[in-house]
N, C-alpha and C. Protein backbone atom coordinates (compact mmCIF):
# COMPACT_ATOMS: atom_id res chain seq x y z
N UNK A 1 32.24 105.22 147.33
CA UNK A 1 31.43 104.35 146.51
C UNK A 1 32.06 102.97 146.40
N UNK A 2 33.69 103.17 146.52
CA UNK A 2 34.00 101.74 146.56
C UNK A 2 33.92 100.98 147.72
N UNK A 3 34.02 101.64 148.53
CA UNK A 3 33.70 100.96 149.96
C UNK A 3 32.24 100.13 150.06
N UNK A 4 31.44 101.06 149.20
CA UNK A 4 29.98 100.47 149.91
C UNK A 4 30.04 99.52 148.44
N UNK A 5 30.35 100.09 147.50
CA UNK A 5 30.40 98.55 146.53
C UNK A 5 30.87 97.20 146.60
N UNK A 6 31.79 97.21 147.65
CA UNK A 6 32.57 96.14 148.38
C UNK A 6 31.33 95.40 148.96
N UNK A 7 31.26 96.13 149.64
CA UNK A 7 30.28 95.77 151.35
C UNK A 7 29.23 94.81 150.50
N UNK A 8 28.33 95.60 149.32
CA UNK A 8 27.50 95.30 149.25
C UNK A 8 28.12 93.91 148.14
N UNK A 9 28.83 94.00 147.69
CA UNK A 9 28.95 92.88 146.39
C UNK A 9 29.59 91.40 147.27
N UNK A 10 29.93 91.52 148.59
CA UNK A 10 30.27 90.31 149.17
C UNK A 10 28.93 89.96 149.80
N UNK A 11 28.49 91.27 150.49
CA UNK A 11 27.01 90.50 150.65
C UNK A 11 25.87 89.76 148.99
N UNK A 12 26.33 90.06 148.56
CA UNK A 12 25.12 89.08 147.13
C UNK A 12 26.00 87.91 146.87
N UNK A 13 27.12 88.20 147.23
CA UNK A 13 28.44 86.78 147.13
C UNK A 13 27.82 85.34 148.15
N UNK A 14 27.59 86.05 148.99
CA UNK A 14 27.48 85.43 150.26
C UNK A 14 25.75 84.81 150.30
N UNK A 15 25.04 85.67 150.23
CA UNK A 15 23.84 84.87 149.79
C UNK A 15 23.47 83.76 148.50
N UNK A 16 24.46 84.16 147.52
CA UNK A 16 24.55 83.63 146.31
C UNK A 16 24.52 82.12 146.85
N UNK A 17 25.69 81.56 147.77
CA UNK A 17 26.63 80.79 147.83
C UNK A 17 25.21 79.91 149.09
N UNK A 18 24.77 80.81 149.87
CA UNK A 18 23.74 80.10 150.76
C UNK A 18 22.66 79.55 150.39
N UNK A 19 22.44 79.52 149.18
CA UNK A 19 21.22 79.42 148.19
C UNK A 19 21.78 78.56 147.22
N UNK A 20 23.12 78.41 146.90
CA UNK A 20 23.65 77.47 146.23
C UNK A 20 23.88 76.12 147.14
N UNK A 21 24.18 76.59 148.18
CA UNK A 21 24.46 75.35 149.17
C UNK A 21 22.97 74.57 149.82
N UNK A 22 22.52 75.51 149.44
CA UNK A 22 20.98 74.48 149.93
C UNK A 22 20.00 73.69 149.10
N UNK A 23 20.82 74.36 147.72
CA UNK A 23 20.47 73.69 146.37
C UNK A 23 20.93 72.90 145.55
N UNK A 24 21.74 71.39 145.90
CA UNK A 24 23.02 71.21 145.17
C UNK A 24 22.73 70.68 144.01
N UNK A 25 21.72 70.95 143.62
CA UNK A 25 21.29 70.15 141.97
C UNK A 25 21.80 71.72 141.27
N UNK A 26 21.16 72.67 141.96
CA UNK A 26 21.60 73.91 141.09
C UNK A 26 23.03 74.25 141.25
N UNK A 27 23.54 74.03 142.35
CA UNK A 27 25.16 74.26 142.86
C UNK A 27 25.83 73.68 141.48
N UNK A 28 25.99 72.15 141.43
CA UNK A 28 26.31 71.43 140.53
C UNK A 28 25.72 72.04 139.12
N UNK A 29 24.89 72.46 138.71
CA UNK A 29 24.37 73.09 137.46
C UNK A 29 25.59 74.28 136.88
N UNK A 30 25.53 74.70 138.07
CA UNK A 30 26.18 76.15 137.41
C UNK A 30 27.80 76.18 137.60
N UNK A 31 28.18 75.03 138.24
CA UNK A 31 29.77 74.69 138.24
C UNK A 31 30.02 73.84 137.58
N UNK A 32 29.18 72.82 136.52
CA UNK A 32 29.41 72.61 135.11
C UNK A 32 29.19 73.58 134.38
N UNK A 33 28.77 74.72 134.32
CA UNK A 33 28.61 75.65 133.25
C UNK A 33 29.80 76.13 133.54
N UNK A 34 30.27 76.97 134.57
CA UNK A 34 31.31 77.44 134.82
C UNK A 34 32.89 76.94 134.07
N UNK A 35 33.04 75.56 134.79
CA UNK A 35 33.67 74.78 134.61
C UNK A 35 34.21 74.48 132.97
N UNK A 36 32.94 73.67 132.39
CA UNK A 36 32.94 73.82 130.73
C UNK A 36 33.17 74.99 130.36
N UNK A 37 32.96 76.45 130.74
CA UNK A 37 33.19 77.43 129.18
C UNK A 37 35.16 77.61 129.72
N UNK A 38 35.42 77.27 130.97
CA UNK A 38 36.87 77.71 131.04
C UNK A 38 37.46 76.93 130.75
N UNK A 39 37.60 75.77 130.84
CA UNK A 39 38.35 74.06 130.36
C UNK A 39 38.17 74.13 128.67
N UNK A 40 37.05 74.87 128.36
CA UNK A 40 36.94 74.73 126.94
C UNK A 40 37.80 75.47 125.97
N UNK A 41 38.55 76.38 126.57
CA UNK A 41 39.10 77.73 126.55
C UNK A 41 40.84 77.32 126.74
N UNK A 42 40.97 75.81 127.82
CA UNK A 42 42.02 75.88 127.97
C UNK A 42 42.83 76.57 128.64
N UNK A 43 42.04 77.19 129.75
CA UNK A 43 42.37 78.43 130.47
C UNK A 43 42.22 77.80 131.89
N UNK A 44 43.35 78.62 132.76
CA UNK A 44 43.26 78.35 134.08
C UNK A 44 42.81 79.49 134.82
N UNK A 45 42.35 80.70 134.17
CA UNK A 45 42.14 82.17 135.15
C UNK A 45 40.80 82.44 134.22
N UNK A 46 39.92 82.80 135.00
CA UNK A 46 38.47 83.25 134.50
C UNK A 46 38.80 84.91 134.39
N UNK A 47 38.57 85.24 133.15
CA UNK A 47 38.48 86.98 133.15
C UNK A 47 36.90 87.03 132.51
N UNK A 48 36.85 88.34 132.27
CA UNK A 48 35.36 88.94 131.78
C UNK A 48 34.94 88.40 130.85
N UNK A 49 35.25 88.19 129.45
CA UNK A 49 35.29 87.31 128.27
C UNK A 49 34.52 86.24 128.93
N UNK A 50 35.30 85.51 129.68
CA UNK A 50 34.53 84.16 130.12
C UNK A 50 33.37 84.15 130.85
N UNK A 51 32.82 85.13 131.46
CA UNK A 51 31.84 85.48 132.40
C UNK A 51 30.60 85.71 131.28
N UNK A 52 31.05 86.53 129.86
CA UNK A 52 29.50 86.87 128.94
C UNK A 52 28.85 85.23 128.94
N UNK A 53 29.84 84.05 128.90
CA UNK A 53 29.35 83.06 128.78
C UNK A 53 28.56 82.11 129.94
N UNK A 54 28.83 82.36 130.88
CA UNK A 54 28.09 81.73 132.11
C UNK A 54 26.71 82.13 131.72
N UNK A 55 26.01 82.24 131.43
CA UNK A 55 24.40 82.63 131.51
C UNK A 55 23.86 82.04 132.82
N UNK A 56 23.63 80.81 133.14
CA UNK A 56 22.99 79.95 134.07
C UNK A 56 23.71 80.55 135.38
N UNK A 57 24.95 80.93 135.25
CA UNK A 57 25.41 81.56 136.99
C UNK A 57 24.81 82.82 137.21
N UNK A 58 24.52 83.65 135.92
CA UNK A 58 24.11 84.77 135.79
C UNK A 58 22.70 84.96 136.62
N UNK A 59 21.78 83.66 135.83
CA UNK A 59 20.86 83.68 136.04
C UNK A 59 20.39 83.54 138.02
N UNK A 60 21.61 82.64 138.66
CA UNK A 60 21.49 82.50 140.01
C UNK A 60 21.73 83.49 140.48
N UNK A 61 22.62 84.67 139.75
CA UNK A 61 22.70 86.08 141.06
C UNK A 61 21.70 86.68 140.90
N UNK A 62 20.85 86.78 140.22
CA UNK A 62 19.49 87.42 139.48
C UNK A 62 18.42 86.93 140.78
N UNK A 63 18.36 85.73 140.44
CA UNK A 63 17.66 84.88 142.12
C UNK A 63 17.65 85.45 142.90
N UNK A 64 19.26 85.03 143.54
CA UNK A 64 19.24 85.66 144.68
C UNK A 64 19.71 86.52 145.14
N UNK A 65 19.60 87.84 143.95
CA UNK A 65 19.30 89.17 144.23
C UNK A 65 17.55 89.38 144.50
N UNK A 66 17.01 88.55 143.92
CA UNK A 66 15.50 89.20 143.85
C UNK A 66 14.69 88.31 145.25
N UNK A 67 15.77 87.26 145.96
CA UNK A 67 15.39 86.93 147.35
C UNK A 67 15.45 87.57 148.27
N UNK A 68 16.95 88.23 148.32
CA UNK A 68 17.94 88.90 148.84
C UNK A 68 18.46 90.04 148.24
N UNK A 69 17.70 91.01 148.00
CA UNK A 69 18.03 92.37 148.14
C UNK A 69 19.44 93.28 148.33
N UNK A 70 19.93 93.45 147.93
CA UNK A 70 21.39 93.96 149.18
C UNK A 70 20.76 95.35 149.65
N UNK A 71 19.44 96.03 149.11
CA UNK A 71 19.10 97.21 149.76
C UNK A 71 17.57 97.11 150.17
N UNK A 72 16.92 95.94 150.91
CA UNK A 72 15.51 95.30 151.06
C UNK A 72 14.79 96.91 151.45
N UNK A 73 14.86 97.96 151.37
CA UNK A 73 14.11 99.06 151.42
C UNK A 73 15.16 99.61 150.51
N UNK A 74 14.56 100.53 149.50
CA UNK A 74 15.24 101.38 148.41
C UNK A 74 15.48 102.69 149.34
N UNK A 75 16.40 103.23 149.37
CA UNK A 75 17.04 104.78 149.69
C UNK A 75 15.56 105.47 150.16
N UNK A 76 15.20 106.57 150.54
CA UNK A 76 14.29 107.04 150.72
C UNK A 76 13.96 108.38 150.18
N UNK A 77 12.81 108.47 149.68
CA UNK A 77 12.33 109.31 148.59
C UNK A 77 11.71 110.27 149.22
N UNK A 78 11.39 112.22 148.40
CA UNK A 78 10.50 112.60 149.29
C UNK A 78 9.74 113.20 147.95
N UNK A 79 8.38 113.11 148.13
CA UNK A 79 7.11 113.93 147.12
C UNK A 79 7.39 114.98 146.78
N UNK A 80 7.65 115.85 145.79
CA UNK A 80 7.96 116.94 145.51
C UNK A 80 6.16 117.47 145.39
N UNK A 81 5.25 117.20 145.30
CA UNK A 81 4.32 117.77 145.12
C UNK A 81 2.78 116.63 145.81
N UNK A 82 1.48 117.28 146.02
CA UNK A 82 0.73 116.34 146.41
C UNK A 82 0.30 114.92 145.19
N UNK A 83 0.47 114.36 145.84
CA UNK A 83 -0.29 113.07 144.77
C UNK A 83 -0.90 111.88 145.32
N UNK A 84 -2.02 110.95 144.67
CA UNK A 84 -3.11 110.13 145.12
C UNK A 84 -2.25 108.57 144.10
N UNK A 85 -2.40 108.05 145.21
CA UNK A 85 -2.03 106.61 144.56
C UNK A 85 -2.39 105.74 145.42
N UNK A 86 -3.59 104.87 144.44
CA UNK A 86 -4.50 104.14 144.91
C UNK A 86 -5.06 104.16 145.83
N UNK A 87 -5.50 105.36 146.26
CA UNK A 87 -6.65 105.99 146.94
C UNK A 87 -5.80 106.40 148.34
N UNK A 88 -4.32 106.52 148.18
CA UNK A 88 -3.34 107.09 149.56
C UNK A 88 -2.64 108.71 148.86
N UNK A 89 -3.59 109.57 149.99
CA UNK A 89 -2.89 110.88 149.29
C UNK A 89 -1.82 110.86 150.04
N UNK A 90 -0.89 111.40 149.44
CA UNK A 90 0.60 112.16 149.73
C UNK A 90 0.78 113.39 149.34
N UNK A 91 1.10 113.91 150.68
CA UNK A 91 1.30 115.41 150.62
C UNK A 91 2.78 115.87 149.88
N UNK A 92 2.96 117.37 149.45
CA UNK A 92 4.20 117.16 149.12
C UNK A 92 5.12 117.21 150.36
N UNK A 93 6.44 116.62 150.46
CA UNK A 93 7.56 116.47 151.26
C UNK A 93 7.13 115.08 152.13
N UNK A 94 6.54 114.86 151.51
CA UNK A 94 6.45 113.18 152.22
C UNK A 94 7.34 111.97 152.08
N UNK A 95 7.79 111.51 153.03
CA UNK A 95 8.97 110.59 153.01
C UNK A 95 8.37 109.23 151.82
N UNK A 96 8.71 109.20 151.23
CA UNK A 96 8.39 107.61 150.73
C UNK A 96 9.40 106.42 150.51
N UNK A 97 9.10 105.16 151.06
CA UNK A 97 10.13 103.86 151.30
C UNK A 97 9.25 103.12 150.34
N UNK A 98 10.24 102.59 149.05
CA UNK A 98 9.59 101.24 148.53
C UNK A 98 10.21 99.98 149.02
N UNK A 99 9.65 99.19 149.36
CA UNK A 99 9.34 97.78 150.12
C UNK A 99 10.51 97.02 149.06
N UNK A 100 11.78 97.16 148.26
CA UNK A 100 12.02 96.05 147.05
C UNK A 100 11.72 94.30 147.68
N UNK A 101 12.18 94.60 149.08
CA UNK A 101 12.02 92.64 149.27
C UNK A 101 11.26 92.25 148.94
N UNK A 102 9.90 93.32 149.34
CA UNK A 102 8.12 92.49 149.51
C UNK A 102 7.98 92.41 148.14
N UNK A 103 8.15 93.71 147.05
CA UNK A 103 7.98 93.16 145.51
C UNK A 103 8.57 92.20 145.06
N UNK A 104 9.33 91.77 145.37
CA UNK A 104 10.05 90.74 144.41
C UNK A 104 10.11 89.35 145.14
N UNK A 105 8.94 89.37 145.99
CA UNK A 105 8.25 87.69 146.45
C UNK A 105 6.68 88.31 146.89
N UNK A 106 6.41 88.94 146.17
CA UNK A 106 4.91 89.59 145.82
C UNK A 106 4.66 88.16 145.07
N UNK A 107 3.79 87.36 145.55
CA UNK A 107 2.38 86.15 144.90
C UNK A 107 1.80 86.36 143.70
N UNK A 108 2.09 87.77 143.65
CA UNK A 108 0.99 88.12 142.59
C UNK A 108 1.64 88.14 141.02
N UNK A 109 3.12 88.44 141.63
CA UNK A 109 3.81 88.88 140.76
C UNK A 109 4.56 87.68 139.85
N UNK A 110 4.96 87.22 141.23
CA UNK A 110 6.45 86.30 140.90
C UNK A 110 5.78 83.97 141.50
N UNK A 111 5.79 83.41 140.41
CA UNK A 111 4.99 82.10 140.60
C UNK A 111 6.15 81.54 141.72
N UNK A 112 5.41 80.94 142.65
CA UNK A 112 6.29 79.81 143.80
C UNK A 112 7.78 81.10 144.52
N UNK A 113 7.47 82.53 144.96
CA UNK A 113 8.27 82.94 145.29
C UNK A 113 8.93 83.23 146.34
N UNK A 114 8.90 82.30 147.00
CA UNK A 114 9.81 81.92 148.22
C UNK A 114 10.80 80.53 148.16
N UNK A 115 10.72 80.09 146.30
CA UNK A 115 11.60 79.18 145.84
C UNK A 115 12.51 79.53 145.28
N UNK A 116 13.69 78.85 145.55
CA UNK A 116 15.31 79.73 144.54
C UNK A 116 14.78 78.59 143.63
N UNK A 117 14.38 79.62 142.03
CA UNK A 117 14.34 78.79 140.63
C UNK A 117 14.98 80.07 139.91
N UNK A 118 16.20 79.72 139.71
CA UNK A 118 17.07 80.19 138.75
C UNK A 118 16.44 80.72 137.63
N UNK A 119 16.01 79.37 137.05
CA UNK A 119 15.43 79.14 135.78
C UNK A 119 14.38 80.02 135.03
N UNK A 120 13.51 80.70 136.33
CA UNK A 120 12.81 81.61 135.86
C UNK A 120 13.15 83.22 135.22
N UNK A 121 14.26 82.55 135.15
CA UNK A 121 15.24 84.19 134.63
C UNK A 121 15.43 84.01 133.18
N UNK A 122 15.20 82.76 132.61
CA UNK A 122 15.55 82.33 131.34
C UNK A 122 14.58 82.68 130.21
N UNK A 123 14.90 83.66 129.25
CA UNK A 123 13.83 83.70 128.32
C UNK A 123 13.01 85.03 128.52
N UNK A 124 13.20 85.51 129.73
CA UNK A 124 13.00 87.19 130.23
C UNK A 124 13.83 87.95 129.72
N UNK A 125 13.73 89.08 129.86
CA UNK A 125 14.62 90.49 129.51
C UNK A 125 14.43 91.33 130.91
N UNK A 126 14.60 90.88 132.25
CA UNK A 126 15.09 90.92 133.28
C UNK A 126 16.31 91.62 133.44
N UNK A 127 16.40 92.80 133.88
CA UNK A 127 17.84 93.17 134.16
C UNK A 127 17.86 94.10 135.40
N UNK A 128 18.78 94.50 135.86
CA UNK A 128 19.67 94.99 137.05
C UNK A 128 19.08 96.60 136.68
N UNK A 129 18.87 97.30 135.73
CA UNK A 129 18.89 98.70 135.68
C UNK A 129 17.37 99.16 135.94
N UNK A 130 16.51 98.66 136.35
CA UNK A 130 15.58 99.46 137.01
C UNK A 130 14.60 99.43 135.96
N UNK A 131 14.33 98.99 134.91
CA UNK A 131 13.49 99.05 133.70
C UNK A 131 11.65 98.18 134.03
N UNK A 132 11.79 97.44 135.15
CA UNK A 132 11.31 96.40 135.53
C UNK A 132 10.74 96.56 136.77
N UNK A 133 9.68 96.98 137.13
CA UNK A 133 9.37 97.53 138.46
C UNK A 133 8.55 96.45 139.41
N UNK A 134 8.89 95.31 138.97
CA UNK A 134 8.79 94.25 140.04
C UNK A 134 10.49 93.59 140.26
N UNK A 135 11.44 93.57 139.70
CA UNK A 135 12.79 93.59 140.18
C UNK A 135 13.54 94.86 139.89
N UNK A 136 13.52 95.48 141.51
CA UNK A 136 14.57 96.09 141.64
C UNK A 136 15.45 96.53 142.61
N UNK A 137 16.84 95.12 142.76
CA UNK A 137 17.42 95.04 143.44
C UNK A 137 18.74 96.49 143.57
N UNK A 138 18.88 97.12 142.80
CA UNK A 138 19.66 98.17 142.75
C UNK A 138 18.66 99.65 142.81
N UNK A 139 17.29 99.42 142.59
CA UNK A 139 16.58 100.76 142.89
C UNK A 139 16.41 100.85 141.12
N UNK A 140 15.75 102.31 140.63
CA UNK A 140 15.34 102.93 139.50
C UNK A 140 15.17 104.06 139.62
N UNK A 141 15.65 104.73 138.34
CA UNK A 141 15.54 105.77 138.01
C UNK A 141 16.97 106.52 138.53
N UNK A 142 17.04 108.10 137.74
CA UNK A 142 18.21 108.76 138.03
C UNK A 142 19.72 108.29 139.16
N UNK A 143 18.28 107.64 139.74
CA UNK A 143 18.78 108.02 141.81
C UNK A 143 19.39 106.13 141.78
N UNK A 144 19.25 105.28 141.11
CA UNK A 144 19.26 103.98 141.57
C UNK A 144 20.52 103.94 141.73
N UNK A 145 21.23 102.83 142.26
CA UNK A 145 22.77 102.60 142.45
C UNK A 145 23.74 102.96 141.19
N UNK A 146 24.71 104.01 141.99
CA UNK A 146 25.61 104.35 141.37
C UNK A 146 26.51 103.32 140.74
N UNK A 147 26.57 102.28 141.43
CA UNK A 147 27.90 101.31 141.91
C UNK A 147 27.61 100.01 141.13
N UNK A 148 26.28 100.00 140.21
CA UNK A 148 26.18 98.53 139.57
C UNK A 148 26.90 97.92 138.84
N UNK A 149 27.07 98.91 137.31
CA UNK A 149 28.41 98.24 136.86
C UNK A 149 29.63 97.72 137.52
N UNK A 150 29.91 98.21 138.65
CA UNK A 150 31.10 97.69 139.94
C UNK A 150 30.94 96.24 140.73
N UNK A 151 29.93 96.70 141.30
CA UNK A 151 29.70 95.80 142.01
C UNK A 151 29.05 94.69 141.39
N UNK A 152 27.93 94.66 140.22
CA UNK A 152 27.93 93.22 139.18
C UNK A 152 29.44 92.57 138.80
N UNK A 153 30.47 93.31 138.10
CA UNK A 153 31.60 92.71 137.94
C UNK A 153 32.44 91.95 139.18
N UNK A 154 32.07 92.27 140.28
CA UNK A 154 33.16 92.08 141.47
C UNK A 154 32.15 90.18 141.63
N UNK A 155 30.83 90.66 141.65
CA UNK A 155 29.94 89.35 142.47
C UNK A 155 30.27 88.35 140.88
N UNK A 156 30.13 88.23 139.95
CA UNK A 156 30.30 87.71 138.97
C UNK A 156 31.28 87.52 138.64
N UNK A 157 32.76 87.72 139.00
CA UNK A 157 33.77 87.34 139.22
C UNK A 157 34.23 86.49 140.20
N UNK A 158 33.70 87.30 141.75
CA UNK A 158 34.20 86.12 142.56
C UNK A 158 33.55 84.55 142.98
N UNK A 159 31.97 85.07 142.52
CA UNK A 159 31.66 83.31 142.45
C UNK A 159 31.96 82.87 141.44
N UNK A 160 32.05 83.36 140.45
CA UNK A 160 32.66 82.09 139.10
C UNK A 160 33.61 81.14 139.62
N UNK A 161 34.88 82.54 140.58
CA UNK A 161 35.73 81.25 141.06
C UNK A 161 35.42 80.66 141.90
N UNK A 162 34.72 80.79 142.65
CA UNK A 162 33.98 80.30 144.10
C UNK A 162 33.74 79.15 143.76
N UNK A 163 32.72 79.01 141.95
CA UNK A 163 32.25 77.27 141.94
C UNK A 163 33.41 76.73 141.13
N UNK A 164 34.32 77.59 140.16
CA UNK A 164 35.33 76.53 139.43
C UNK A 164 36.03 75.98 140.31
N UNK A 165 36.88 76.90 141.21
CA UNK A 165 37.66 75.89 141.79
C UNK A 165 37.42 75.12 142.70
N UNK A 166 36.39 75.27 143.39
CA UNK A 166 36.10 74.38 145.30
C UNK A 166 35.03 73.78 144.47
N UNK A 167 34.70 72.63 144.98
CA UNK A 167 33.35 71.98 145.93
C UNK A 167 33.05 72.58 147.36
N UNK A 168 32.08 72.50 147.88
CA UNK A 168 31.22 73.00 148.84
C UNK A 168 30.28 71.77 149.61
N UNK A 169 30.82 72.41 151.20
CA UNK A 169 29.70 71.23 152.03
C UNK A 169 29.62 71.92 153.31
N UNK A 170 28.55 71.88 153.87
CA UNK A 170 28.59 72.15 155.39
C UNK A 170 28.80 71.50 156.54
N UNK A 171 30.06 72.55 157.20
CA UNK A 171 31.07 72.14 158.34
C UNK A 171 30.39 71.24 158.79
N UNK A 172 30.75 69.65 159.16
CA UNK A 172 30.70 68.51 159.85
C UNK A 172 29.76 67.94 159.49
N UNK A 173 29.58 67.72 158.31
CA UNK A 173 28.54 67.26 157.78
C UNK A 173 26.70 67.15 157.88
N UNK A 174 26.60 69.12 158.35
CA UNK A 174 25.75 69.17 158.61
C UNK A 174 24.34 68.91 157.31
N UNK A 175 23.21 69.17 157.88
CA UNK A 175 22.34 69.26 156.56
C UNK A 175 22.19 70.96 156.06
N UNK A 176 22.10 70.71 154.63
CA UNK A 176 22.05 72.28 154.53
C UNK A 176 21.04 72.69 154.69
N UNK A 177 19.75 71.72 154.22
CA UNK A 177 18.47 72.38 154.64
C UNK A 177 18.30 72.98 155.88
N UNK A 178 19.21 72.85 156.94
CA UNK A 178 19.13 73.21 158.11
C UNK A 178 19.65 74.91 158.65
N UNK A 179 20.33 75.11 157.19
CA UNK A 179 20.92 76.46 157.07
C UNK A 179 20.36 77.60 157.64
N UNK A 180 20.71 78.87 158.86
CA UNK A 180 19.71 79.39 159.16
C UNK A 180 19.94 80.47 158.18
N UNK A 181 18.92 80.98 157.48
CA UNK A 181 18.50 81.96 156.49
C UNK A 181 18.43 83.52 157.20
N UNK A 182 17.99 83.63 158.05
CA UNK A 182 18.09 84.67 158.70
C UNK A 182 18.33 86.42 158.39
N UNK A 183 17.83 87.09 157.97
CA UNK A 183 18.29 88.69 157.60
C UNK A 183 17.99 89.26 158.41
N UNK A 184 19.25 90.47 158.76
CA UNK A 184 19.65 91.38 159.38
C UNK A 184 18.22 92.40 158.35
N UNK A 185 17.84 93.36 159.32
CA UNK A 185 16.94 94.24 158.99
C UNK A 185 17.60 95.75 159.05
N UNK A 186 17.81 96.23 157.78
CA UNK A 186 18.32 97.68 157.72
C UNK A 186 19.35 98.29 156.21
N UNK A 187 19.35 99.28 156.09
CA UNK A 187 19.66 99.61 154.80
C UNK A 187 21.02 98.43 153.89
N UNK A 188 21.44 97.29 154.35
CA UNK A 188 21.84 96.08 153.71
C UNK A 188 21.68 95.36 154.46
N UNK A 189 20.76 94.35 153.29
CA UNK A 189 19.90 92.86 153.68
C UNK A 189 21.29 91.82 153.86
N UNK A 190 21.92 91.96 154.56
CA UNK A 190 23.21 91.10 155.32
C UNK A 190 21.98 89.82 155.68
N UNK A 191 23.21 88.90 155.97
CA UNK A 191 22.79 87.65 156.54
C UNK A 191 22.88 87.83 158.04
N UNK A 192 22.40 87.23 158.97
CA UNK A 192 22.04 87.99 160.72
C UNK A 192 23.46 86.86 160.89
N UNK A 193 23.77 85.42 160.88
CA UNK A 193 24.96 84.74 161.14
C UNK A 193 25.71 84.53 159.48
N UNK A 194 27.19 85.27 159.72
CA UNK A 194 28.45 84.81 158.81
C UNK A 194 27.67 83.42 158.11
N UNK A 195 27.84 83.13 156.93
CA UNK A 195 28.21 82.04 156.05
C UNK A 195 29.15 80.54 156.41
N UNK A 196 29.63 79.82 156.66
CA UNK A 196 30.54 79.06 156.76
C UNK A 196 30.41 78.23 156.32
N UNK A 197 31.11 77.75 155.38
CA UNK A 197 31.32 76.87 154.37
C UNK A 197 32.97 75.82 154.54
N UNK A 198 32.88 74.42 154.19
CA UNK A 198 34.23 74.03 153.83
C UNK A 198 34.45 74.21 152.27
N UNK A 199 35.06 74.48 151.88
CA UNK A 199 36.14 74.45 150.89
C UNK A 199 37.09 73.52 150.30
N UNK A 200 36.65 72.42 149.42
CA UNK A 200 37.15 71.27 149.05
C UNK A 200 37.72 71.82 147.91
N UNK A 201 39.28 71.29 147.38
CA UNK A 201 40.06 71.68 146.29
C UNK A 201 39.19 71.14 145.15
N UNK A 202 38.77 71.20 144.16
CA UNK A 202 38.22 70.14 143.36
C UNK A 202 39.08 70.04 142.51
N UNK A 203 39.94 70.64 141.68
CA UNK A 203 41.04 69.51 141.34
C UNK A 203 42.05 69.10 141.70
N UNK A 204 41.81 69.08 142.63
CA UNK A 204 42.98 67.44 143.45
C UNK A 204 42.00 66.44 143.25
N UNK A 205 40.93 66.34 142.87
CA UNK A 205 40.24 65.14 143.17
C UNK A 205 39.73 64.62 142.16
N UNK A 206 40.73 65.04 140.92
CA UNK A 206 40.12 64.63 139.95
C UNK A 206 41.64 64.58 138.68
């Protein structure tokens, strides 16, 4: 479980950061939030304490979990008995796959959703445990990810530091809009090319 909690919590790291880099009004948003609750604190090491306070970074893994999936098909289910839903019978022992990518940039569901807006997380009761059956990036019910409490702490830890300490730009001054977005297709929504990022100290430069 820790293995695949790894796997999967660098992949939401990693999309986090590709979605931050193509966004630098929001990049900059959430590395003043960051920034302010730890300087405020007088502190040079971010622990958990400091993380209840980020809300606005919170709100970006929420994003781009619900862009980016780390499981874009949920585990696979089988019918224990026959049943009719919306006019598709299912026999019992029938395999069933829910779609999470397609729900959670469903038109119907979610306004402008092929846009990273953070913001729309604000003022919801949105969460990670499956309660919510248009986001669910960890699955629902009994069966959903074992590994959330794990793997939320690991991704919410390592970008906090990701934006306190660096600035961020792409190698040779490329454009980021140019970023290829790309997903690998299969039980983790990986990125199809590595991430690469420079890594600017930000306080040396200040």
């Amino acid at each position: 479980m820790f293995v695949a909690g790894a796997e999967t919590s660098a992949t939401v790291a990693e999309w986090a950061m590709s979605e931050l880099i193509r966004n630098p009004k929001i990049m900059k948003k959430a590395q003043q939030e960051v920034r302010r609750v730890v300087r405020g604190k007088g502190k040079s090491r971010i622990d958990e304490e400091d993380i209840q306070e980020m809300d606005y970074m919170k709100f970006v893994i929420k994003e781009s979990m619900r862009l980016h999936p780390p499981g874009p098909t949920l585990m696979p289910r089988e019918s224990s008995e026959s049943v009719s839903i919306k006019g598709y019978l299912l026999s019992p022992k029938t395999r069933v796959i829910i779609n999470a990518w397609a729900i959670q940039r469903d038109p119907d569901i979610w306004s402008c959703p092929e846009e990273f807006i953070p913001e729309r997380f604000m003022g919801t009761k949105f969460d990670f445990k499956g309660l919510h059956f248009e986001y669910l990036p960890f699955g629902a019910g009994r069966r959903m990810c074992p590994g959330i409490s794990f793997g939320l702490a690991v991704v919410e830890l390592n970008l906090a530091n990701l934006l306190y300490w660096f600035d961020w730009q792409m190698p040779g001054g490329a454009d980021e809009k140019g970023l290829d977005m790309t997903e690998t297709f299969g039980i983790l929504g990986a990125r199809e090319f590595p991430l690469q990022l420079v890594a600017v100290p930000h306080f040396n430069q200040i």
